[in-house]
N, C-alpha and C. Protein backbone atom coordinates (compact mmCIF):
# COMPACT_ATOMS: atom_id res chain seq x y z
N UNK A 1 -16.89 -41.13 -34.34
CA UNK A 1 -16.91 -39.85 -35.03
C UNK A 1 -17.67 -38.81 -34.24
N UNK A 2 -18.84 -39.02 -33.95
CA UNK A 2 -19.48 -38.16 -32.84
C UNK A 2 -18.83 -37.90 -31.49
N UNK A 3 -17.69 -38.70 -30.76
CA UNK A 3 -17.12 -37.92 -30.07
C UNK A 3 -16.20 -37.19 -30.43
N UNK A 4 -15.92 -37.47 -31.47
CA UNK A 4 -14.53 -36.59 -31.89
C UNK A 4 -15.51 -34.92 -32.46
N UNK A 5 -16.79 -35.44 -32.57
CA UNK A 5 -16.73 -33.95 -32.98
C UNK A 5 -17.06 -32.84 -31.50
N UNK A 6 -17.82 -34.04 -30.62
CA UNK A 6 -17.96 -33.37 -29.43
C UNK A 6 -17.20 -32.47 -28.42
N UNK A 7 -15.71 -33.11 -28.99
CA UNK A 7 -14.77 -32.85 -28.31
C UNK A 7 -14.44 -31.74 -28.86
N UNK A 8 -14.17 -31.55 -30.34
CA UNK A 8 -13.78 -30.65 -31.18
C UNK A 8 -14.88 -29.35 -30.58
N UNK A 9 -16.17 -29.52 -30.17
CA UNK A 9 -17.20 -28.50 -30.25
C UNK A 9 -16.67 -28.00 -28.33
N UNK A 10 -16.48 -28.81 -27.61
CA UNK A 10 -15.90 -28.75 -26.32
C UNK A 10 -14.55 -27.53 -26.59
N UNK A 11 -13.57 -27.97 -26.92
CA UNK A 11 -12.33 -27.12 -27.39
C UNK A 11 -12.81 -25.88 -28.11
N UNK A 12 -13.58 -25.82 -28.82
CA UNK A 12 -13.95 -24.52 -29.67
C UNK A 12 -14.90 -23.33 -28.31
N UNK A 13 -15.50 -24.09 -27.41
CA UNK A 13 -16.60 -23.27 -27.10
C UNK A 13 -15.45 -22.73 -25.47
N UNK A 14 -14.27 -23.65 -25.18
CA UNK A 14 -13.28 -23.82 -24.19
C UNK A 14 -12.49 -22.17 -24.87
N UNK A 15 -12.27 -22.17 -26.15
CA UNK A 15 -11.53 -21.54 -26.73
C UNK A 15 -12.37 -20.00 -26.57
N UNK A 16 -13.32 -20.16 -26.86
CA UNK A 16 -14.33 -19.01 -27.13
C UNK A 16 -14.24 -18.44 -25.54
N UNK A 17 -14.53 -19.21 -24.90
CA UNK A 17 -15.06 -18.88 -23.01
C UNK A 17 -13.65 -17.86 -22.79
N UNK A 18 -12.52 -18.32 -23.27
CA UNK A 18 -11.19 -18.11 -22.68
C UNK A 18 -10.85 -16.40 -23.51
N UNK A 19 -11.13 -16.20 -24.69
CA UNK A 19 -11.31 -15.13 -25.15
C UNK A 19 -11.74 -14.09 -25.14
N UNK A 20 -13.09 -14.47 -24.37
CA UNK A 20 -13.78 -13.44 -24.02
C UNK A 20 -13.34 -13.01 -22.57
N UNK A 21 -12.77 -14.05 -21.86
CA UNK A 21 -12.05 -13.51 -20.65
C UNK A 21 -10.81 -12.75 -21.01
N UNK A 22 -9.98 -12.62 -21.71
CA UNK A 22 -8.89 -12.05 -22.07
C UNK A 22 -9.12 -10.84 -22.45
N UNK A 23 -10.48 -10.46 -23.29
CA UNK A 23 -11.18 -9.52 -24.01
C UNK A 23 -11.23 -8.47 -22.38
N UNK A 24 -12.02 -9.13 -21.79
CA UNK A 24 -12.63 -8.56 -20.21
C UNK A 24 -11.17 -8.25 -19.79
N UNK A 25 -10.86 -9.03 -18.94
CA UNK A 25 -9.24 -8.85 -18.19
C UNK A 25 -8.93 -7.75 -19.11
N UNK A 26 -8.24 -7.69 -20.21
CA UNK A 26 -7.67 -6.50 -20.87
C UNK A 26 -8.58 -5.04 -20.90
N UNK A 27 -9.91 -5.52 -20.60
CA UNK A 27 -10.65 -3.84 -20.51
C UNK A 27 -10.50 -3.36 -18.82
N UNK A 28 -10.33 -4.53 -18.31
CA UNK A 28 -10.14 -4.24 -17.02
C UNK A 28 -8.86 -3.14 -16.80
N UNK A 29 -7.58 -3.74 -17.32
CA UNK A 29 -6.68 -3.34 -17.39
C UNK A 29 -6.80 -2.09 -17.63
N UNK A 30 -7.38 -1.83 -18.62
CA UNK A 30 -7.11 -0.48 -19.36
C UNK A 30 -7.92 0.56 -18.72
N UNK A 31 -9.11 0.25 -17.87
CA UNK A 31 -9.85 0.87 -16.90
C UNK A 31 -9.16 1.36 -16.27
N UNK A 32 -8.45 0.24 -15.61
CA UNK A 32 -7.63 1.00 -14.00
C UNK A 32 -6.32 1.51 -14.43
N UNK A 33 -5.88 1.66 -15.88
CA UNK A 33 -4.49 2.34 -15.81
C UNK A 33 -4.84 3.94 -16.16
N UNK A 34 -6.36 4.07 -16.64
CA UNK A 34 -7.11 5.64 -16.71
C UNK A 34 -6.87 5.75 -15.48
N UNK A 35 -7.47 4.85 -14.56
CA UNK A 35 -8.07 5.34 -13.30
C UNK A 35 -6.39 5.84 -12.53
N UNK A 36 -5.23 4.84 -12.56
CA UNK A 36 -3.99 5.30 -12.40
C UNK A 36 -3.46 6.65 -12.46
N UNK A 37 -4.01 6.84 -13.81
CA UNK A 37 -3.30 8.14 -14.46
C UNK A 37 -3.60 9.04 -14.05
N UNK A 38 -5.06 9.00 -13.79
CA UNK A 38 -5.67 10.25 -13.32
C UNK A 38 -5.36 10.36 -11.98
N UNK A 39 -5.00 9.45 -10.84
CA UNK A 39 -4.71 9.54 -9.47
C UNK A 39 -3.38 10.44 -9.56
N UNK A 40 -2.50 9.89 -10.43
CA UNK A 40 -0.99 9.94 -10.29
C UNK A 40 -0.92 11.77 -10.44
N UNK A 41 -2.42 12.16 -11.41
CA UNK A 41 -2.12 13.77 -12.03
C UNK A 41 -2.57 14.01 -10.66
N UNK A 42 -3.93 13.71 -10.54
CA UNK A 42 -4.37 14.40 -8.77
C UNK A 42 -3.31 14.91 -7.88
N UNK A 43 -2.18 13.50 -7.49
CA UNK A 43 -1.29 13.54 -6.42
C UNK A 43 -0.56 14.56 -6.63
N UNK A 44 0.05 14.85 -8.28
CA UNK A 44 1.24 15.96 -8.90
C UNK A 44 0.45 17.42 -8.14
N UNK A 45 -0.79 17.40 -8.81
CA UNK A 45 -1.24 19.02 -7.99
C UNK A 45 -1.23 18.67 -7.05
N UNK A 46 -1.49 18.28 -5.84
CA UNK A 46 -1.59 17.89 -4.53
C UNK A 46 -0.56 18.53 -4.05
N UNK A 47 0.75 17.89 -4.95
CA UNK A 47 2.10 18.06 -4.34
C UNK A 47 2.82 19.44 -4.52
N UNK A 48 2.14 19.71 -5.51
CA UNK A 48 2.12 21.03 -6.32
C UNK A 48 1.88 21.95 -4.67
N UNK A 49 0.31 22.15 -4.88
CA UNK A 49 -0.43 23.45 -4.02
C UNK A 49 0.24 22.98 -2.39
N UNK A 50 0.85 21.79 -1.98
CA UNK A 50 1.66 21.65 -1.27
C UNK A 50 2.69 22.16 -0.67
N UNK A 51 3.52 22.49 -2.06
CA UNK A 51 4.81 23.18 -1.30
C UNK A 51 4.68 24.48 -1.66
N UNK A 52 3.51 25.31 -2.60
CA UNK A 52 2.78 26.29 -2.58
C UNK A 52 2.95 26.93 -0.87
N UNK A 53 1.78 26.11 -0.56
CA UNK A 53 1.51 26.53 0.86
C UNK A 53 2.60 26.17 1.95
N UNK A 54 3.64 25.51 1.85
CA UNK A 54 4.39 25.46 2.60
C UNK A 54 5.57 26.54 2.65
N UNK A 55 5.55 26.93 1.52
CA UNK A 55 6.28 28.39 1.01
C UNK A 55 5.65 29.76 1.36
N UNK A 56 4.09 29.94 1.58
CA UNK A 56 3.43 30.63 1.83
C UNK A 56 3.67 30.65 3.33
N UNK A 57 3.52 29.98 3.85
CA UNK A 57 3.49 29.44 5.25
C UNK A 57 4.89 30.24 5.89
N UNK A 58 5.94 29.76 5.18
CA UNK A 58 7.26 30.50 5.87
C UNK A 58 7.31 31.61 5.52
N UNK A 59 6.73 32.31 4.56
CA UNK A 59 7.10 33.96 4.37
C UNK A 59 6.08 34.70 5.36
N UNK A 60 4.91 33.93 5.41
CA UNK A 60 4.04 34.57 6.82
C UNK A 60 4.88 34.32 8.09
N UNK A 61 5.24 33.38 8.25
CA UNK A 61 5.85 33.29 9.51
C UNK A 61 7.33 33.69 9.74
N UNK A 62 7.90 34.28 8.96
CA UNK A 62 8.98 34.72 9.13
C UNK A 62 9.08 35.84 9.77
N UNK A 63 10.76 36.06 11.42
CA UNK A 63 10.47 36.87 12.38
C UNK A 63 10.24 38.58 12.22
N UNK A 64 10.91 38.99 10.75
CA UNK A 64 10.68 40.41 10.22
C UNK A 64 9.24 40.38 10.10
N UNK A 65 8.37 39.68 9.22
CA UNK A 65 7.45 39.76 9.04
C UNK A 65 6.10 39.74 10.20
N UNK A 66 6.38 39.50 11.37
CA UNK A 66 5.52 39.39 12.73
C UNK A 66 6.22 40.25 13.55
N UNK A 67 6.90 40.95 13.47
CA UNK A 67 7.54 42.21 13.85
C UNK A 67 6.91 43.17 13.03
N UNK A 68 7.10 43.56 11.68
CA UNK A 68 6.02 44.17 10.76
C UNK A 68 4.27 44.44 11.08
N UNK A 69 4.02 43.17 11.29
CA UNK A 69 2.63 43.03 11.87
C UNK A 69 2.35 43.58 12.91
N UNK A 70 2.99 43.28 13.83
CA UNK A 70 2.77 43.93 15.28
C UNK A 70 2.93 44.56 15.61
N UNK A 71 3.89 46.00 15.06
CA UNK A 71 4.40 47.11 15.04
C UNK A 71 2.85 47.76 14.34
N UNK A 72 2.87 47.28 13.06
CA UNK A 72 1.80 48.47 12.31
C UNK A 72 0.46 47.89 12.48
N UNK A 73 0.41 47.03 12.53
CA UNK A 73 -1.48 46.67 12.91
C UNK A 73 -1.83 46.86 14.27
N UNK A 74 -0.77 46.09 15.46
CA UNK A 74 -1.48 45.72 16.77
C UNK A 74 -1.04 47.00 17.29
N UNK A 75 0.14 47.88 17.26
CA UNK A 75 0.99 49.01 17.84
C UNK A 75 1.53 48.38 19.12
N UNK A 76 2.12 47.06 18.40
CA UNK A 76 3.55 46.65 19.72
C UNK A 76 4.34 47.59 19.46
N UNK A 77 5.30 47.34 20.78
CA UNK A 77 6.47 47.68 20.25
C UNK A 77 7.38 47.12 21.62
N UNK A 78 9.04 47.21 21.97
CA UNK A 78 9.58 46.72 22.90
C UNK A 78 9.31 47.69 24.06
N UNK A 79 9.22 47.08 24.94
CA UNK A 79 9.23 48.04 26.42
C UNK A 79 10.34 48.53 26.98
N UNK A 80 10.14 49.93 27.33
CA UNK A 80 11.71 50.34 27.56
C UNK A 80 12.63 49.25 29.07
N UNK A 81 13.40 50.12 29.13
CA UNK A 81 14.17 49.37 30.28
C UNK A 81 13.54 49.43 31.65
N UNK A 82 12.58 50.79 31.62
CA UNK A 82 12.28 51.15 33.02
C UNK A 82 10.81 50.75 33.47
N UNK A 83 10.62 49.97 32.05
CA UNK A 83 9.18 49.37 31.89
C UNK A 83 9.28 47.76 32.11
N UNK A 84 10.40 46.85 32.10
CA UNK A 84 10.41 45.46 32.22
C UNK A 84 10.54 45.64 33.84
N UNK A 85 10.22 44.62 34.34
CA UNK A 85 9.82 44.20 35.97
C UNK A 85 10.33 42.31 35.71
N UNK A 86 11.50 42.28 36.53
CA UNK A 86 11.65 40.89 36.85
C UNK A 86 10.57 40.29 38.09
N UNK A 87 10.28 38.93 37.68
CA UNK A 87 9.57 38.74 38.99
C UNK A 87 10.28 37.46 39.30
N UNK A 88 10.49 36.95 40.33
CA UNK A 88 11.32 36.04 40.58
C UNK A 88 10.50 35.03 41.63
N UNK A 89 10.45 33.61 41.46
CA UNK A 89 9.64 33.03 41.89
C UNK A 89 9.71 32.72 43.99
C-alpha cells in the first residue's frame, strides 16, 4: 500500500512539474508573438518611409529638375558653339 501511494504522490508531483512547464512555455509564447508583432509593425514603417524616400529621391534627381537647379541657383547654362573647344588626345 505504501508504494502504491508513493507512486500515486510520484505521478501527481510528475503531473504538477509538467504544468507548470506548459504554464511557462505558453508565456513564453505569448512574449515573443508581442515581441513579433511589434517587429512586423517596425518593418511596415520601415518599408513605409522607404519608398517615401525612394520617391523623394527620384523627383530630386530628375533631369528637368537639375537643369532647374543649375540654371537658377549655380547660373549654368549651355556654352555657345563658339565657346566648346574639342581637344583630341
Amino acid at each position: 500500500m505504501k508504494l502504491r501511494h508513493l507512486f500515486v504522490a510520484i505521478l501527481l508531483a510528475a503531473n504538477v512539474i509538467t504544468a507548470i512547464g506548459v504554464v511557462h512555455a505558453r508565456h513564453d509564447y505569448r512574449q515573443l508573438y508581442i515581441q513579433l508583432t511589434r517587429l512586423e509593425r517596425a518593418r511596415d514603417e520601415l518599408n513605409v518611409d522607404f519608398g517615401r524616400l525612394q520617391l523623394e529621391q527620384a523627383t530630386w534627381a530628375m533631369s528637368n529638375r537639375v537643369d532647374q537647379v543649375a540654371r537658377e541657383r549655380l547660373g549654368m547654362r549651355f556654352p555657345e558653339t563658339a565657346e566648346i573647344v574639342v581637344v583630341r588626345p
